[in-house]
PDB file of N, CA and C in Angstrom:
ATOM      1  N   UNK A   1       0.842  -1.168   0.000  1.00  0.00           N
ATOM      2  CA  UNK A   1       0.000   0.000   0.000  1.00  0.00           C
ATOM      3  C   UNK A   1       0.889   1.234   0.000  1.00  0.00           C
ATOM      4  N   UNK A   2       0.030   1.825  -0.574  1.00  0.00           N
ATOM      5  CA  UNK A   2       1.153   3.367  -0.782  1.00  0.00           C
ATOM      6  C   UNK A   2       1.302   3.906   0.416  1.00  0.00           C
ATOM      7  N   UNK A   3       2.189   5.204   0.832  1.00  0.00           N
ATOM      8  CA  UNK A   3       2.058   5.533   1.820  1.00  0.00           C
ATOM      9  C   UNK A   3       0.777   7.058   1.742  1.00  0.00           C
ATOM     10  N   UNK A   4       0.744   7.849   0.735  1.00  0.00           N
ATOM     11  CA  UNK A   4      -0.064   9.131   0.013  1.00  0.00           C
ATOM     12  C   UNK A   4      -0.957   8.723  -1.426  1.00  0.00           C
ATOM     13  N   UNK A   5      -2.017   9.056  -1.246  1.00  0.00           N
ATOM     14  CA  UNK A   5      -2.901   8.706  -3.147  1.00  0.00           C
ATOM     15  C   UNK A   5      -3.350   9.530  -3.350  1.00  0.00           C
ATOM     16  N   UNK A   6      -3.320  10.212  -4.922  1.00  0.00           N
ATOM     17  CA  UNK A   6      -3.643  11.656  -5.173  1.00  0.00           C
ATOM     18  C   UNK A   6      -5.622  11.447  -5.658  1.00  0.00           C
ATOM     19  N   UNK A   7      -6.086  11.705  -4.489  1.00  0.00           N
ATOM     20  CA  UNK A   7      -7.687  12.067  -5.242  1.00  0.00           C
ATOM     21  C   UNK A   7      -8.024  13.381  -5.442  1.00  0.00           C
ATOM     22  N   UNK A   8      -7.357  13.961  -6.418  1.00  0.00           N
ATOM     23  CA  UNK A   8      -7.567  15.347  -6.530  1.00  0.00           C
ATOM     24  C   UNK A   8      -8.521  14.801  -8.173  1.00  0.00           C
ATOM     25  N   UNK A   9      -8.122  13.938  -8.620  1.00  0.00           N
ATOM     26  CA  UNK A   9      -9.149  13.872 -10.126  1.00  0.00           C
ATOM     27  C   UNK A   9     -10.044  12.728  -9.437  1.00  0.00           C
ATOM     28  N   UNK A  10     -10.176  12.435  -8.298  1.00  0.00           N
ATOM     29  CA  UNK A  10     -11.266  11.485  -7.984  1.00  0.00           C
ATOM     30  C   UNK A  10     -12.937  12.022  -8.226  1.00  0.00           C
ATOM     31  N   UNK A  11     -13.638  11.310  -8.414  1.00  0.00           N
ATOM     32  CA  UNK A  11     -15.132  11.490  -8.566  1.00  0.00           C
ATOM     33  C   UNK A  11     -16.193  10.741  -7.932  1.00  0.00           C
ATOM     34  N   UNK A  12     -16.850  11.292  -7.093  1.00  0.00           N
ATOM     35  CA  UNK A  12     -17.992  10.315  -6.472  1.00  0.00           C
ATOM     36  C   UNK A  12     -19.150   9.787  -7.005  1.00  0.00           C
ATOM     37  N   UNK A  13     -19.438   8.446  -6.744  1.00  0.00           N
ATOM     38  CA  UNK A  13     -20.704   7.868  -7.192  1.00  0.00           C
ATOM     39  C   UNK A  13     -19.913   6.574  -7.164  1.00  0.00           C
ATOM     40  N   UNK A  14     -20.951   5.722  -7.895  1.00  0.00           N
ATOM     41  CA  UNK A  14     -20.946   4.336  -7.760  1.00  0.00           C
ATOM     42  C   UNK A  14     -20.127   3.697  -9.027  1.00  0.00           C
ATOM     43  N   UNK A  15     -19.348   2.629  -8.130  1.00  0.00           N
ATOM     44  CA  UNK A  15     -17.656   2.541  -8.808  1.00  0.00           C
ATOM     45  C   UNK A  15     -18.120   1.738 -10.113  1.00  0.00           C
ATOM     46  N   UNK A  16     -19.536   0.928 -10.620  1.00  0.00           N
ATOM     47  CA  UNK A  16     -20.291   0.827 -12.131  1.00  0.00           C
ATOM     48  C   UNK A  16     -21.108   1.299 -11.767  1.00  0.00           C
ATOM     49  N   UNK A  17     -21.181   2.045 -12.770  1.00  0.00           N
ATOM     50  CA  UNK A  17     -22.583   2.954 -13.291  1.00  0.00           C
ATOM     51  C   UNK A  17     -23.788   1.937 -13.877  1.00  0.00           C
ATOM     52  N   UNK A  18     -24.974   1.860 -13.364  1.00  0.00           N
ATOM     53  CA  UNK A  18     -25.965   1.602 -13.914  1.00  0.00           C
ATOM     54  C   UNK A  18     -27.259   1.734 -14.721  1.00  0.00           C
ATOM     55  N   UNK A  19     -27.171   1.459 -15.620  1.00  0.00           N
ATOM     56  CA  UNK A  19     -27.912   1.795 -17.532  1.00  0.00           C
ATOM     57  C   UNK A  19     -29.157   1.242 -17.009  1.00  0.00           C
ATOM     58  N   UNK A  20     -29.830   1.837 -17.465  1.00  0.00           N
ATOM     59  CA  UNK A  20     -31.446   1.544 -17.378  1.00  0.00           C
ATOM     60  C   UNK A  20     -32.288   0.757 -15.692  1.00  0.00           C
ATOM     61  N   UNK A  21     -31.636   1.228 -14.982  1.00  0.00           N
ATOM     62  CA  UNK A  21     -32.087   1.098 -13.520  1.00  0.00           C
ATOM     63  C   UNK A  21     -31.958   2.174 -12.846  1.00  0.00           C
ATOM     64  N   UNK A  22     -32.855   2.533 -12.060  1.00  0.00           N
ATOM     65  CA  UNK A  22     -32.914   3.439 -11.103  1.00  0.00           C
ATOM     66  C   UNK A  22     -32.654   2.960  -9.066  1.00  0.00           C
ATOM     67  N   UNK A  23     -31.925   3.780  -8.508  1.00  0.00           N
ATOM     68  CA  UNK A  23     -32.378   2.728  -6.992  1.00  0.00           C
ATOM     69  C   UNK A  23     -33.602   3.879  -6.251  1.00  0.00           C
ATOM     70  N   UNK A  24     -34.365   3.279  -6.137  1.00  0.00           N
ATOM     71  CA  UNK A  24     -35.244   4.358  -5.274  1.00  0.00           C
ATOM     72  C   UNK A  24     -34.905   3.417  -3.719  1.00  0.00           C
ATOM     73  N   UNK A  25     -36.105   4.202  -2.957  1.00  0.00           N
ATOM     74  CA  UNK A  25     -36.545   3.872  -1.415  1.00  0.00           C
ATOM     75  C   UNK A  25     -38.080   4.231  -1.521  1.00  0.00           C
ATOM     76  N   UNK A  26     -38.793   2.924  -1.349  1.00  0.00           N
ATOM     77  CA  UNK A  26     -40.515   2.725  -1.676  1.00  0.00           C
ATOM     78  C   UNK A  26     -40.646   2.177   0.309  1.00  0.00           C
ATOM     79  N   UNK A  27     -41.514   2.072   0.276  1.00  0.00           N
ATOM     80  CA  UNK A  27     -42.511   1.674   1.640  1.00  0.00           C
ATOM     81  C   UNK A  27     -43.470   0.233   0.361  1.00  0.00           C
ATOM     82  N   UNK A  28     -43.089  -0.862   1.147  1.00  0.00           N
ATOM     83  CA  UNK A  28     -44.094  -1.714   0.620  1.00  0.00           C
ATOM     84  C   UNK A  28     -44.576  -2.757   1.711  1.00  0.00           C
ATOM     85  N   UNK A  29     -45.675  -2.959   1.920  1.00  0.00           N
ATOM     86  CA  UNK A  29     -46.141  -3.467   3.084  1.00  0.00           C
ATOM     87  C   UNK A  29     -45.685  -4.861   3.219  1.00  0.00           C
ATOM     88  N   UNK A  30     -45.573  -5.416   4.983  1.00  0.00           N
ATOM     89  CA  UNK A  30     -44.603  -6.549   5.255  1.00  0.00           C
ATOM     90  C   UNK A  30     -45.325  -7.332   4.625  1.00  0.00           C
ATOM     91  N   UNK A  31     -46.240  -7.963   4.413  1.00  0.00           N
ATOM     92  CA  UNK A  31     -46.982  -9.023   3.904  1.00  0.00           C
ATOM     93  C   UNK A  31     -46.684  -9.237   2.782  1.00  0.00           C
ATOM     94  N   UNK A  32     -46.827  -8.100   2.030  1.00  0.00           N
ATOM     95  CA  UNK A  32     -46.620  -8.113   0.278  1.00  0.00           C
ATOM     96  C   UNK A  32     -44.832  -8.182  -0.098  1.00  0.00           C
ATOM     97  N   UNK A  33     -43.923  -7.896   0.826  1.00  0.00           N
ATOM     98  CA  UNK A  33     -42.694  -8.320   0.687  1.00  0.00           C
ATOM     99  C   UNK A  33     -42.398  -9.389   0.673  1.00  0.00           C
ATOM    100  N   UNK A  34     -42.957 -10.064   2.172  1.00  0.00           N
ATOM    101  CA  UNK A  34     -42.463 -11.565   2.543  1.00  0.00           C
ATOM    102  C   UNK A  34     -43.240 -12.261   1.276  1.00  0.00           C
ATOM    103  N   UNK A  35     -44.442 -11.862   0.689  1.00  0.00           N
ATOM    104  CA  UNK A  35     -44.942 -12.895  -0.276  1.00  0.00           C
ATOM    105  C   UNK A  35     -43.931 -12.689  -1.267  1.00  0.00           C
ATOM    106  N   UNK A  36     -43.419 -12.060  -2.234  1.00  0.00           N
ATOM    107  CA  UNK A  36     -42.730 -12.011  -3.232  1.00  0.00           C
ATOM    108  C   UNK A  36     -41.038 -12.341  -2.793  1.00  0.00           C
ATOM    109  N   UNK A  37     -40.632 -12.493  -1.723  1.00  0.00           N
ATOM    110  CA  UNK A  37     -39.610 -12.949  -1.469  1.00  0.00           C
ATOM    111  C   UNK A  37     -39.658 -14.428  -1.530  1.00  0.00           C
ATOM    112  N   UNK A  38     -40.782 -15.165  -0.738  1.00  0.00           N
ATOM    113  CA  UNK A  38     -41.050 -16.739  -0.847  1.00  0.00           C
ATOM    114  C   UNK A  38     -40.966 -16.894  -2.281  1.00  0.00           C
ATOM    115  N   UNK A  39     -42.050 -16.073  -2.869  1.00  0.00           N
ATOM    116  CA  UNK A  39     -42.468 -16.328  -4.386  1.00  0.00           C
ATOM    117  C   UNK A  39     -41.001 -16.478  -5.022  1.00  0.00           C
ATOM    118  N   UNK A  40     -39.636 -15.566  -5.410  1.00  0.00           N
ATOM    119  CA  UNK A  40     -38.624 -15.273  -5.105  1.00  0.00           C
ATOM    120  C   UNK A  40     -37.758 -16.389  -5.395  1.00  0.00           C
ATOM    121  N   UNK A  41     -37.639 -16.927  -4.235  1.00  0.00           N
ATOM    122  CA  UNK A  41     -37.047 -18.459  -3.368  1.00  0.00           C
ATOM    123  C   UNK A  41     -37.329 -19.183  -4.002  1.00  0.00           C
ATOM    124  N   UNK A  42     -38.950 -19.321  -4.349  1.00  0.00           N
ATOM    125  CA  UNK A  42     -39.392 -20.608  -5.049  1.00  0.00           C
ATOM    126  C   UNK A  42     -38.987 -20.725  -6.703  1.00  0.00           C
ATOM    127  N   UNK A  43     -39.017 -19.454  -6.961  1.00  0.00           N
ATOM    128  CA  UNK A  43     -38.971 -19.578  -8.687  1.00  0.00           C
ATOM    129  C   UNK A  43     -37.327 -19.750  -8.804  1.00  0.00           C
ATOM    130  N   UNK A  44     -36.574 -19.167  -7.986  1.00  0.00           N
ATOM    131  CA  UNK A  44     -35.174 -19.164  -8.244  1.00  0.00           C
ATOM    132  C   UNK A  44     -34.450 -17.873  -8.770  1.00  0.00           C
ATOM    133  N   UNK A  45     -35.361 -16.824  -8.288  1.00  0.00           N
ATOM    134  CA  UNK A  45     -35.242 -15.257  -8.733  1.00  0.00           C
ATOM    135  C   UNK A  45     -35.547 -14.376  -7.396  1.00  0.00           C
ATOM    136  N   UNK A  46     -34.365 -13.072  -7.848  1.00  0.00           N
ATOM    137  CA  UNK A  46     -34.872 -12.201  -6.565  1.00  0.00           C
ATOM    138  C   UNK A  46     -36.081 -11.584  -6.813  1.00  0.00           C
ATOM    139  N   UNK A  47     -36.379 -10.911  -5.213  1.00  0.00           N
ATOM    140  CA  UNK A  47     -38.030 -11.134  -5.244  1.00  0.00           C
ATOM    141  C   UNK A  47     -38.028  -9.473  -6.050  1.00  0.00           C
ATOM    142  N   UNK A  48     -37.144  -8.879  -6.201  1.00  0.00           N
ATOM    143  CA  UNK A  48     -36.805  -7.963  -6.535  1.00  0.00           C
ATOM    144  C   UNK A  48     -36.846  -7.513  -8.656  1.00  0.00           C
ATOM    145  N   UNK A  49     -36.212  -8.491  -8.679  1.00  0.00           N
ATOM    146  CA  UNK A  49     -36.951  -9.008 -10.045  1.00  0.00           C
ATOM    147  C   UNK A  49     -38.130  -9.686 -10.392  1.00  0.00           C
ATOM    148  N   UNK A  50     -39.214 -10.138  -8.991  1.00  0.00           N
ATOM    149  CA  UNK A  50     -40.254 -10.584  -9.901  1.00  0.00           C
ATOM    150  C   UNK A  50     -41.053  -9.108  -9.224  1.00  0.00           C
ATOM    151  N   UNK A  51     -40.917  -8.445  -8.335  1.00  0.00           N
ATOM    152  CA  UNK A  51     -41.863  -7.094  -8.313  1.00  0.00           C
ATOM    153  C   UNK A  51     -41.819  -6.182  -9.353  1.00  0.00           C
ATOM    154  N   UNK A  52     -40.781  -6.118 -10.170  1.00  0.00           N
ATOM    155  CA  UNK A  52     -40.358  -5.314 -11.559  1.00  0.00           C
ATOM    156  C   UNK A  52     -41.225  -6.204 -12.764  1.00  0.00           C
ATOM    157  N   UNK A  53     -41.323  -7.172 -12.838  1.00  0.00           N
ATOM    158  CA  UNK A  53     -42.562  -7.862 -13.378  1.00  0.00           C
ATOM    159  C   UNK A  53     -43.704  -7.733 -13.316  1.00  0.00           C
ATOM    160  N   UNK A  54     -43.718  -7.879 -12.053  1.00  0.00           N
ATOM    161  CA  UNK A  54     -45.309  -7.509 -11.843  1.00  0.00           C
ATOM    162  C   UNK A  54     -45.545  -6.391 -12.556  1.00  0.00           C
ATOM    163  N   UNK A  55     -44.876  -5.665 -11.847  1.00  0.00           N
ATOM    164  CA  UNK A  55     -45.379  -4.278 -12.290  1.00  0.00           C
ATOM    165  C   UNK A  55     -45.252  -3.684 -13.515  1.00  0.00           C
ATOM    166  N   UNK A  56     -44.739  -4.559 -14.464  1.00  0.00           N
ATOM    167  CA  UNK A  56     -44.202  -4.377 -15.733  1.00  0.00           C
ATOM    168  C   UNK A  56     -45.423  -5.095 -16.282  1.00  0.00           C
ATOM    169  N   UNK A  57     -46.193  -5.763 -15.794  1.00  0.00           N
ATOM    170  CA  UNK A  57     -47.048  -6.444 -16.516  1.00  0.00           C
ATOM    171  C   UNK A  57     -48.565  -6.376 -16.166  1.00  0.00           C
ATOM    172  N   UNK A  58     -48.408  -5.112 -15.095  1.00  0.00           N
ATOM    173  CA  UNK A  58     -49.588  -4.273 -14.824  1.00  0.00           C
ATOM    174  C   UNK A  58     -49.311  -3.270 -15.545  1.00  0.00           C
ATOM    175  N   UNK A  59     -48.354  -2.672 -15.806  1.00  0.00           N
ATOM    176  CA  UNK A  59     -48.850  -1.833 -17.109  1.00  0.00           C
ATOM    177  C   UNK A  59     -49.012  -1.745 -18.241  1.00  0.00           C
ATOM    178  N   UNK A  60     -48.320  -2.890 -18.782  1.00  0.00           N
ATOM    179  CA  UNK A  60     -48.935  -3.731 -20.174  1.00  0.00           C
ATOM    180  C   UNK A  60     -50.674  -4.148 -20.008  1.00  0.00           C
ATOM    181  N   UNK A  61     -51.191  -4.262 -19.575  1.00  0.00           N
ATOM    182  CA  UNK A  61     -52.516  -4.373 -18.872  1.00  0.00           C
ATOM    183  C   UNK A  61     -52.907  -3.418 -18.936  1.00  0.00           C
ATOM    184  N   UNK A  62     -52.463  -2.206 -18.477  1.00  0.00           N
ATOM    185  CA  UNK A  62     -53.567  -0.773 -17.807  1.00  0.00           C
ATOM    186  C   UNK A  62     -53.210  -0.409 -19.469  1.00  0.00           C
ATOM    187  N   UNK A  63     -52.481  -0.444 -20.245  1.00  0.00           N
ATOM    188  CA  UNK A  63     -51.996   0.599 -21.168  1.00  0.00           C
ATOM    189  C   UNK A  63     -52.988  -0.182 -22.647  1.00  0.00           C
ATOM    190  N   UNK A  64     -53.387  -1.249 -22.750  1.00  0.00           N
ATOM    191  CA  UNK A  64     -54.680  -1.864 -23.423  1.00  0.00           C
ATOM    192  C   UNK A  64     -55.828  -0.665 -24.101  1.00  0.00           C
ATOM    193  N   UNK A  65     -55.708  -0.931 -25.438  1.00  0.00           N
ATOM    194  CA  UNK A  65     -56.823   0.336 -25.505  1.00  0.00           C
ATOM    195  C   UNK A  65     -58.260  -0.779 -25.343  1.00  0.00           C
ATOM    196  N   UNK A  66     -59.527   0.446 -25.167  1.00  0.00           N
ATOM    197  CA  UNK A  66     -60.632  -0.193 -24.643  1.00  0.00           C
ATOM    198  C   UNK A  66     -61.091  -1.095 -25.543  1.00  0.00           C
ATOM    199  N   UNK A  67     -61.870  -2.157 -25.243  1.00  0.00           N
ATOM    200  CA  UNK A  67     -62.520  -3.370 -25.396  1.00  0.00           C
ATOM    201  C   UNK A  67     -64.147  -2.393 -26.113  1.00  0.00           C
ATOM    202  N   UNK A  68     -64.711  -3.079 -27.226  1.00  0.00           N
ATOM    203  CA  UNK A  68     -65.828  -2.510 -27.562  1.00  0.00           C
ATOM    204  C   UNK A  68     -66.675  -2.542 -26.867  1.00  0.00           C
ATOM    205  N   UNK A  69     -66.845  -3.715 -25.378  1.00  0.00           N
ATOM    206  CA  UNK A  69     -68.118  -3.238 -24.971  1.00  0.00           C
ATOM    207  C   UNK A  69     -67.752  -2.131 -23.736  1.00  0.00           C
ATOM    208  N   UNK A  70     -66.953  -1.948 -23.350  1.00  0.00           N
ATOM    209  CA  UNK A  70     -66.419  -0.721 -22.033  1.00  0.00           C
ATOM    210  C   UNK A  70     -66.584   0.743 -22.535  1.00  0.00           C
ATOM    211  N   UNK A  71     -65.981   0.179 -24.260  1.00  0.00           N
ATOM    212  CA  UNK A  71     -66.490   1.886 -24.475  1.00  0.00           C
ATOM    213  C   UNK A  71     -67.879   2.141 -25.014  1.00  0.00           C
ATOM    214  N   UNK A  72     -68.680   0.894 -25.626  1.00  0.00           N
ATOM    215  CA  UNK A  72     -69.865   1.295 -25.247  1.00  0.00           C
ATOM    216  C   UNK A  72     -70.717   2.043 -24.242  1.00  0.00           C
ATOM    217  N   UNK A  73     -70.083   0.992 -22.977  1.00  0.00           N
ATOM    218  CA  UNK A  73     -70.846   1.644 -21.086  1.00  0.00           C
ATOM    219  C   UNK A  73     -70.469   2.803 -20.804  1.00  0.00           C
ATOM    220  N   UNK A  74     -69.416   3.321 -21.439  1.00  0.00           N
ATOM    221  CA  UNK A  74     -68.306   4.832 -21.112  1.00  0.00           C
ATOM    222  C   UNK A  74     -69.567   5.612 -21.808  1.00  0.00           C
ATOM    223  N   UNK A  75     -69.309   5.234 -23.474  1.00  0.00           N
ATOM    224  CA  UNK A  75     -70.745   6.365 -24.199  1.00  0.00           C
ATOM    225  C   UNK A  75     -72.074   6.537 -23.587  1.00  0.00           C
ATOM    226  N   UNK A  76     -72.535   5.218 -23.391  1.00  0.00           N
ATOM    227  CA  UNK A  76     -73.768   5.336 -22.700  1.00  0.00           C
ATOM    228  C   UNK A  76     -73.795   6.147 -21.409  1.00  0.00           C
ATOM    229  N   UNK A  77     -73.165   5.613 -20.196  1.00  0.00           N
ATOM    230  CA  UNK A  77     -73.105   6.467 -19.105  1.00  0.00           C
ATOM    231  C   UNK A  77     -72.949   8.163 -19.046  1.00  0.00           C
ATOM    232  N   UNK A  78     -71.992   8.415 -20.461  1.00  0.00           N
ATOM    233  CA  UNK A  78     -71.925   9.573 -20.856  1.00  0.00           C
ATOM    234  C   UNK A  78     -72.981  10.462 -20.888  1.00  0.00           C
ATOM    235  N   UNK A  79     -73.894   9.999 -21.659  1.00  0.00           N
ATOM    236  CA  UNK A  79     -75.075  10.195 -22.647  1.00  0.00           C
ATOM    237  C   UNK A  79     -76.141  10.454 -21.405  1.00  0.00           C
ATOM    238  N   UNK A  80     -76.227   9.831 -20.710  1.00  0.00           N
ATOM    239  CA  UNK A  80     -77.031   9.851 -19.491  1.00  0.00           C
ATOM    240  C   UNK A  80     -76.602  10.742 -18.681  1.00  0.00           C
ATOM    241  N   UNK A  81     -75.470  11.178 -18.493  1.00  0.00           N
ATOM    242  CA  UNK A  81     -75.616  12.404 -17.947  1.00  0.00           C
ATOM    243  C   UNK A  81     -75.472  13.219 -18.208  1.00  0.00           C
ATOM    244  N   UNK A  82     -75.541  13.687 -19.988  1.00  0.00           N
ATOM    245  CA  UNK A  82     -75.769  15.007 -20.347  1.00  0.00           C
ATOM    246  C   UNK A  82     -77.276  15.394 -20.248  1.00  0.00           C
ATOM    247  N   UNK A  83     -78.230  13.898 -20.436  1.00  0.00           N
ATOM    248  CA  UNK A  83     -78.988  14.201 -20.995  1.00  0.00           C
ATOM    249  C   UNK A  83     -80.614  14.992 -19.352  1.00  0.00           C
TER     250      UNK A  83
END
């Protein structure tokens, strides 16, 4: 080991940089952790990667354009309360 190291061109952050991930800090309730951690365990994946699923595949879901009969009930309900 040296005895002096020049960090005058040193730079802080994380020693690899990470592309297309973010780290947050969420609140997720104990129940719904411990389930996706078992879940996790069992599949052979962190539970961490299957909550990024999930949720990756709730919004493939929400992002669906409407079904003909929903936007029927949308027009109708509409209609009824202009009228």
């Amino acid at each position: 080991m040296k005895a002096e190291y020049d960090f005058s061109q040193a730079k802080r952050g994380a020693v690899i940089p990470q592309t297309g991930k973010t780290r947050i800090t969420i609140y997720i309730d104990d129940d719904v952790l411990e389930t996706f951690r078992e879940r996790g365990d069992s599949a052979g994946k962190g539970y961490q990667t299957m909550m990024n699923e999930a949720l990756r595949q709730y919004l493939e879901k929400v992002k669906q354009p409407l079904d003909e009969d929903t936007l029927r009930r949308v027009i109708q309900e509409e209609l009824r309360a202009v009228r």
